[in-house]
N, C-alpha and C. Protein backbone atom coordinates (compact mmCIF):
# COMPACT_ATOMS: atom_id res chain seq x y z
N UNK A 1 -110.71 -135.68 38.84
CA UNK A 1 -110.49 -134.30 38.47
C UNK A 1 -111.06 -133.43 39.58
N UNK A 2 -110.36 -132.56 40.10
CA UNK A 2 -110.22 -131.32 41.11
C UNK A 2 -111.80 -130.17 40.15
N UNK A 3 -112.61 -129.82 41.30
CA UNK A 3 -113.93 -129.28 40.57
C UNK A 3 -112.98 -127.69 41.23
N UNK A 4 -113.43 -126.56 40.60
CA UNK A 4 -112.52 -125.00 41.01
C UNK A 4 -113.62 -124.31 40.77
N UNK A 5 -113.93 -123.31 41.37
CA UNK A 5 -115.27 -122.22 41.44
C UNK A 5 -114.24 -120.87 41.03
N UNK A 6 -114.81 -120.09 39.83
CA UNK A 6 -114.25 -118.87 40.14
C UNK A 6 -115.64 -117.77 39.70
N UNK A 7 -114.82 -116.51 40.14
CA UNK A 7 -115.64 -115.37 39.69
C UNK A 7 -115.17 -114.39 38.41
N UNK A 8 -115.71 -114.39 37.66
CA UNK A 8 -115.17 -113.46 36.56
C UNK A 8 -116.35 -112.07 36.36
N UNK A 9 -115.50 -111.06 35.43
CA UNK A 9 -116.37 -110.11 35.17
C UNK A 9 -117.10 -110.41 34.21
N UNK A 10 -118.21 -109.72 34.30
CA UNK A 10 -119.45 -109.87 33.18
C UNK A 10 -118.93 -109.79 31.46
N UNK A 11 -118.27 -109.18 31.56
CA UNK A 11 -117.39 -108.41 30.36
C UNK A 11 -116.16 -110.06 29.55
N UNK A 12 -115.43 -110.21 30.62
CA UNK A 12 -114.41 -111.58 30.36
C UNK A 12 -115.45 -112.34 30.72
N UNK A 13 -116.24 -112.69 31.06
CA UNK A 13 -117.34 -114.44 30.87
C UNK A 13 -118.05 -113.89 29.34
N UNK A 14 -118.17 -113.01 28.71
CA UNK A 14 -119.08 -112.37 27.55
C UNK A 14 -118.15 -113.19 26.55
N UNK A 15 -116.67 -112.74 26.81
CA UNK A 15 -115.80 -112.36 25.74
C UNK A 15 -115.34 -114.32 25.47
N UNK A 16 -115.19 -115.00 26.88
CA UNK A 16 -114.77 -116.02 26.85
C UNK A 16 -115.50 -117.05 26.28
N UNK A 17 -116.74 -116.90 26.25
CA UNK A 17 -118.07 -117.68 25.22
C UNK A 17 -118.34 -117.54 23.90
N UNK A 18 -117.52 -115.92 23.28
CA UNK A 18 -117.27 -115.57 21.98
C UNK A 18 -115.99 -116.75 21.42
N UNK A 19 -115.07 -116.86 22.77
CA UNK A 19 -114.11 -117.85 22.02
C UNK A 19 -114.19 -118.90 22.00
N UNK A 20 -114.86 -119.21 22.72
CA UNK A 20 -115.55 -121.21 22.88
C UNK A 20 -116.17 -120.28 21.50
N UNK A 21 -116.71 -120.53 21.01
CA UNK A 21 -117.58 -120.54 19.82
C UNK A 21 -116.63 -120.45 18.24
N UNK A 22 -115.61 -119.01 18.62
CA UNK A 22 -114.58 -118.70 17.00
C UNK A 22 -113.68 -120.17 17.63
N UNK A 23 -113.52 -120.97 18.66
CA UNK A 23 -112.61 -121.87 18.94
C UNK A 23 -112.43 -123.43 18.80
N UNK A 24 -114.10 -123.23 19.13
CA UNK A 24 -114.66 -124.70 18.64
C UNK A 24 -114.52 -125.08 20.26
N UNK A 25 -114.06 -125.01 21.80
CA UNK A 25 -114.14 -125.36 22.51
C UNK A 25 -115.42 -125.71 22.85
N UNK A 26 -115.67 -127.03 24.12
CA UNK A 26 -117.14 -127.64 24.01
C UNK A 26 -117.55 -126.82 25.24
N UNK A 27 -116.50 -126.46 26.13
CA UNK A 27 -117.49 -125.48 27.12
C UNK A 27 -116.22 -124.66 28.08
N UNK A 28 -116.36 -123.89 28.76
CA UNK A 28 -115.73 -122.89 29.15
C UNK A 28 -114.51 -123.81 30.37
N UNK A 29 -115.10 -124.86 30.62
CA UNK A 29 -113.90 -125.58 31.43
C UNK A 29 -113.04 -126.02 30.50
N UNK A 30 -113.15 -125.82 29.13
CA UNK A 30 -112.07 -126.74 28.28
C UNK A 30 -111.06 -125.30 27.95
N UNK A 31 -111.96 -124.19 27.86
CA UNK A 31 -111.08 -123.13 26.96
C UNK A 31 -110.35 -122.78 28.34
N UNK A 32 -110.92 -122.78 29.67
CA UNK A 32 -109.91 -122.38 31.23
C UNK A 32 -108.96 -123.66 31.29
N UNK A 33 -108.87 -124.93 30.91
CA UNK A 33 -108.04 -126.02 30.97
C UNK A 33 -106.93 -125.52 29.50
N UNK A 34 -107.33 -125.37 28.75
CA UNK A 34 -106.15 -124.92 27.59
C UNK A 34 -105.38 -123.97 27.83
N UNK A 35 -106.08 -122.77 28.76
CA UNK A 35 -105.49 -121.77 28.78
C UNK A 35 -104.64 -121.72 30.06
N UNK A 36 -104.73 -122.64 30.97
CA UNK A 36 -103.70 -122.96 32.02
C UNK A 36 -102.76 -123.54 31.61
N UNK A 37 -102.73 -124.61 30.58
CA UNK A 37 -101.86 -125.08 29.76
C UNK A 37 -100.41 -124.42 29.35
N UNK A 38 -101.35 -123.60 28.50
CA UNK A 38 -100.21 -122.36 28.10
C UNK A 38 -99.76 -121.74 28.66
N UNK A 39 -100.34 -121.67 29.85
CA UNK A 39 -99.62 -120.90 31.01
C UNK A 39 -98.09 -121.24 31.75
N UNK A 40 -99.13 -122.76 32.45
CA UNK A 40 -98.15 -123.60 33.15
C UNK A 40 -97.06 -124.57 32.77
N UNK A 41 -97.31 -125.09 30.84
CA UNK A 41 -96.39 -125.39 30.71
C UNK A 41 -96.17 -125.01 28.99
N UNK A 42 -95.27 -124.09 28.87
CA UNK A 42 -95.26 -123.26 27.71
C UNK A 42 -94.30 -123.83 26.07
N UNK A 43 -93.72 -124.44 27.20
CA UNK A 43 -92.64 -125.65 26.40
C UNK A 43 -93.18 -126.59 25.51
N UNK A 44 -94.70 -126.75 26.03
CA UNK A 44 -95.16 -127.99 25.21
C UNK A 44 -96.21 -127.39 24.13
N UNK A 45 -96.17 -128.12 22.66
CA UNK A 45 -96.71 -128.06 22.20
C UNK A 45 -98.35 -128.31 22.10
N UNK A 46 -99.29 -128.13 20.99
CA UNK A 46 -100.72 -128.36 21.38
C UNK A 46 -100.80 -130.02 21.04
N UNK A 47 -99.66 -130.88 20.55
CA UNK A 47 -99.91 -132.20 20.91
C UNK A 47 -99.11 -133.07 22.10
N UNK A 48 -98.92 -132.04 22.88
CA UNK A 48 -98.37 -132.45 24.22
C UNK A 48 -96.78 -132.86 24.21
N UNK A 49 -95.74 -132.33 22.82
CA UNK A 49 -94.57 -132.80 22.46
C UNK A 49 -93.79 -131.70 23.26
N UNK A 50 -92.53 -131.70 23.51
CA UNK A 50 -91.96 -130.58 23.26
C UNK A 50 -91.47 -129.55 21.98
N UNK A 51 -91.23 -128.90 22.02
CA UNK A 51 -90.92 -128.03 20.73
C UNK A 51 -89.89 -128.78 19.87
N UNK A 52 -88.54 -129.48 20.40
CA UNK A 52 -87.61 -129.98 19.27
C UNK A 52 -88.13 -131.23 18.71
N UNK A 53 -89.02 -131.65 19.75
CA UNK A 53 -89.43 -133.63 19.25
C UNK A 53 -90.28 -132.96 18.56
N UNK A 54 -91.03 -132.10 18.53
CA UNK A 54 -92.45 -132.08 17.35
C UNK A 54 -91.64 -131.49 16.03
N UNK A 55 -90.81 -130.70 16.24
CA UNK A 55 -89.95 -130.19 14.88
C UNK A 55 -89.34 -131.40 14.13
N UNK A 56 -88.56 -132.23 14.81
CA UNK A 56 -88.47 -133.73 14.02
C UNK A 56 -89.13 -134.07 13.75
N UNK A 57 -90.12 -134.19 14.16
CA UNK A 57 -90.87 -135.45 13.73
C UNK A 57 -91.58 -134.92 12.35
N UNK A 58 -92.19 -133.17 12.15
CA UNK A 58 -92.37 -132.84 11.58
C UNK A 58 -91.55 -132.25 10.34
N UNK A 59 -89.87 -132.57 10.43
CA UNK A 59 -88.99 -132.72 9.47
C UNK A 59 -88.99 -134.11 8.66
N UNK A 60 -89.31 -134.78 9.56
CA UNK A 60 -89.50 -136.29 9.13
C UNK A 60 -90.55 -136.96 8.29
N UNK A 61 -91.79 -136.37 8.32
CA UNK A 61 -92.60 -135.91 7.87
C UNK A 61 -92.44 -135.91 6.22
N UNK A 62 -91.76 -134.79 6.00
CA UNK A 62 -91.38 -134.10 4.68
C UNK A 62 -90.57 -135.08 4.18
N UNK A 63 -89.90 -135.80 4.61
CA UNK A 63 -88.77 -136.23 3.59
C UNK A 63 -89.02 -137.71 2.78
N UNK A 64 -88.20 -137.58 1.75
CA UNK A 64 -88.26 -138.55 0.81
C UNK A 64 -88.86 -140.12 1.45
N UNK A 65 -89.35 -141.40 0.88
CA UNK A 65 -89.03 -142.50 1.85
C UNK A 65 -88.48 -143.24 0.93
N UNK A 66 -88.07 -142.78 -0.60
CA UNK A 66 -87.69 -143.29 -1.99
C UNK A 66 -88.52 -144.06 -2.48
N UNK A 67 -90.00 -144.00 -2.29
CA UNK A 67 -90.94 -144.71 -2.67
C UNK A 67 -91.35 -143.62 -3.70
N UNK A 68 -91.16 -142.61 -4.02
CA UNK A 68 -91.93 -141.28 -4.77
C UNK A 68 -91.59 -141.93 -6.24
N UNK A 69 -93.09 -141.70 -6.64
CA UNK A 69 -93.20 -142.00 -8.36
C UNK A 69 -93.90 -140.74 -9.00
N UNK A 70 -93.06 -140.25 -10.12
CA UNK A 70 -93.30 -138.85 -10.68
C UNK A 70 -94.37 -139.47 -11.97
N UNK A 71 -95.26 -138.84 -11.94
CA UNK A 71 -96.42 -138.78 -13.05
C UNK A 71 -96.21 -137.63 -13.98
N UNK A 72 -95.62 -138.14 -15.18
CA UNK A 72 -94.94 -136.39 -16.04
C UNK A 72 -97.17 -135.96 -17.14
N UNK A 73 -97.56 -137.36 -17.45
CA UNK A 73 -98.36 -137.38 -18.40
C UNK A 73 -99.61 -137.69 -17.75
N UNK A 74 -100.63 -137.62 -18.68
CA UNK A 74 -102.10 -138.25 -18.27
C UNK A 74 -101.81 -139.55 -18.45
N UNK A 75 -101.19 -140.18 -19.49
CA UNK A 75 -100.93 -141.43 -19.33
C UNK A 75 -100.16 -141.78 -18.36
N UNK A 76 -99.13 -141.34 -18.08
CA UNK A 76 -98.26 -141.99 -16.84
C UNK A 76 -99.87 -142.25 -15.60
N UNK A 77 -100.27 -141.20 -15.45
CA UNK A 77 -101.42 -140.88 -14.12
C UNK A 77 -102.21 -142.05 -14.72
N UNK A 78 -102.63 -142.63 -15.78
CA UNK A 78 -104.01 -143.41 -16.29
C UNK A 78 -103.16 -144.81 -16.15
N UNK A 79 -102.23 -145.14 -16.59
CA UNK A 79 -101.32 -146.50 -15.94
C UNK A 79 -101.08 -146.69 -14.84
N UNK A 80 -100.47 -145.57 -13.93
CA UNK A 80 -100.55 -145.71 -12.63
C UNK A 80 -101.33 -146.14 -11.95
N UNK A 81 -102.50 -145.52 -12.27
CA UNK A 81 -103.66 -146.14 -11.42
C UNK A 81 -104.28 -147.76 -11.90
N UNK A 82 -104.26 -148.20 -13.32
CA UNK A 82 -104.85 -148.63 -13.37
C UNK A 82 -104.01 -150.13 -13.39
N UNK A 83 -102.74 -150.10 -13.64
CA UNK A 83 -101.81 -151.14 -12.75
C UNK A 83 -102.46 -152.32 -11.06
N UNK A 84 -103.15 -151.49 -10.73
CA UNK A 84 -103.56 -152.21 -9.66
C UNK A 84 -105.12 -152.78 -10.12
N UNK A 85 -105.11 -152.42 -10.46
CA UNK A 85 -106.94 -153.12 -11.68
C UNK A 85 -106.51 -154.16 -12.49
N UNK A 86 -106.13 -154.05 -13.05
CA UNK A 86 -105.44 -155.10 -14.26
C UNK A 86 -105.20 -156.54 -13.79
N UNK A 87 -105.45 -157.55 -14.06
CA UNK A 87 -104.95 -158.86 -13.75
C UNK A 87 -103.54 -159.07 -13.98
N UNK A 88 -102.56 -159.37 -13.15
CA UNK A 88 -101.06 -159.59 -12.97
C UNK A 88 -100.94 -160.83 -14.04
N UNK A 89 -100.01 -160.76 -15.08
CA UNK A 89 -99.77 -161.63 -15.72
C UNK A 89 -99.03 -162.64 -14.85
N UNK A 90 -98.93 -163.82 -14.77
CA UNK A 90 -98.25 -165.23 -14.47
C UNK A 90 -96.70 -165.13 -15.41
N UNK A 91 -95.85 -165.65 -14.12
CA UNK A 91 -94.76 -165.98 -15.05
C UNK A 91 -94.88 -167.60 -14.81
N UNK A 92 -95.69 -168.15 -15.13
CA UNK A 92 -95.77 -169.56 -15.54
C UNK A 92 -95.50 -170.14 -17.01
């Protein structure tokens, strides 16, 4: 990794340590590395996708896998769960 020296005003180094902090960044080279990011490549999302692959994937996401089991009752919810507790009867 390339080390870069800059100079900022007293005012933007104040303001930029307020956002490492509301940001959760660990130090001011991470919030100047994010923010070149967005700069230099705007296309990509914050998990490094582009915009249509992260929209799939996040359509994909949502949808059915036909495994969905509807719980209407407390009993449906109190069998459900407890189906996997229970000793499996033998078809012997």
């Amino acid at each position: 990794m390339t080390t870069v020296n800059i100079s900022l005003p007293v005012e933007m180094y104040s303001d930029a340590k307020t956002v490492i902090l509301e940001r959760g960044y660990a130090s001011l080279s991470e919030l100047v590395r994010d923010a070149l990011r967005g700069l230099l490549y705007p296309h990509l999302t914050v998990n490094g996708f582009i915009r249509e692959f992260e929209d799939r994937v996040l359509e994909a996401a949502t949808e059915s896998q036909g495994k969905d089991v509807l719980l209407k009752t407390n009993k449906d919810l109190k069998n459900y769960f407890l189906q996997d507790k229970l000793p499996q009867k033998s078809n012997l």
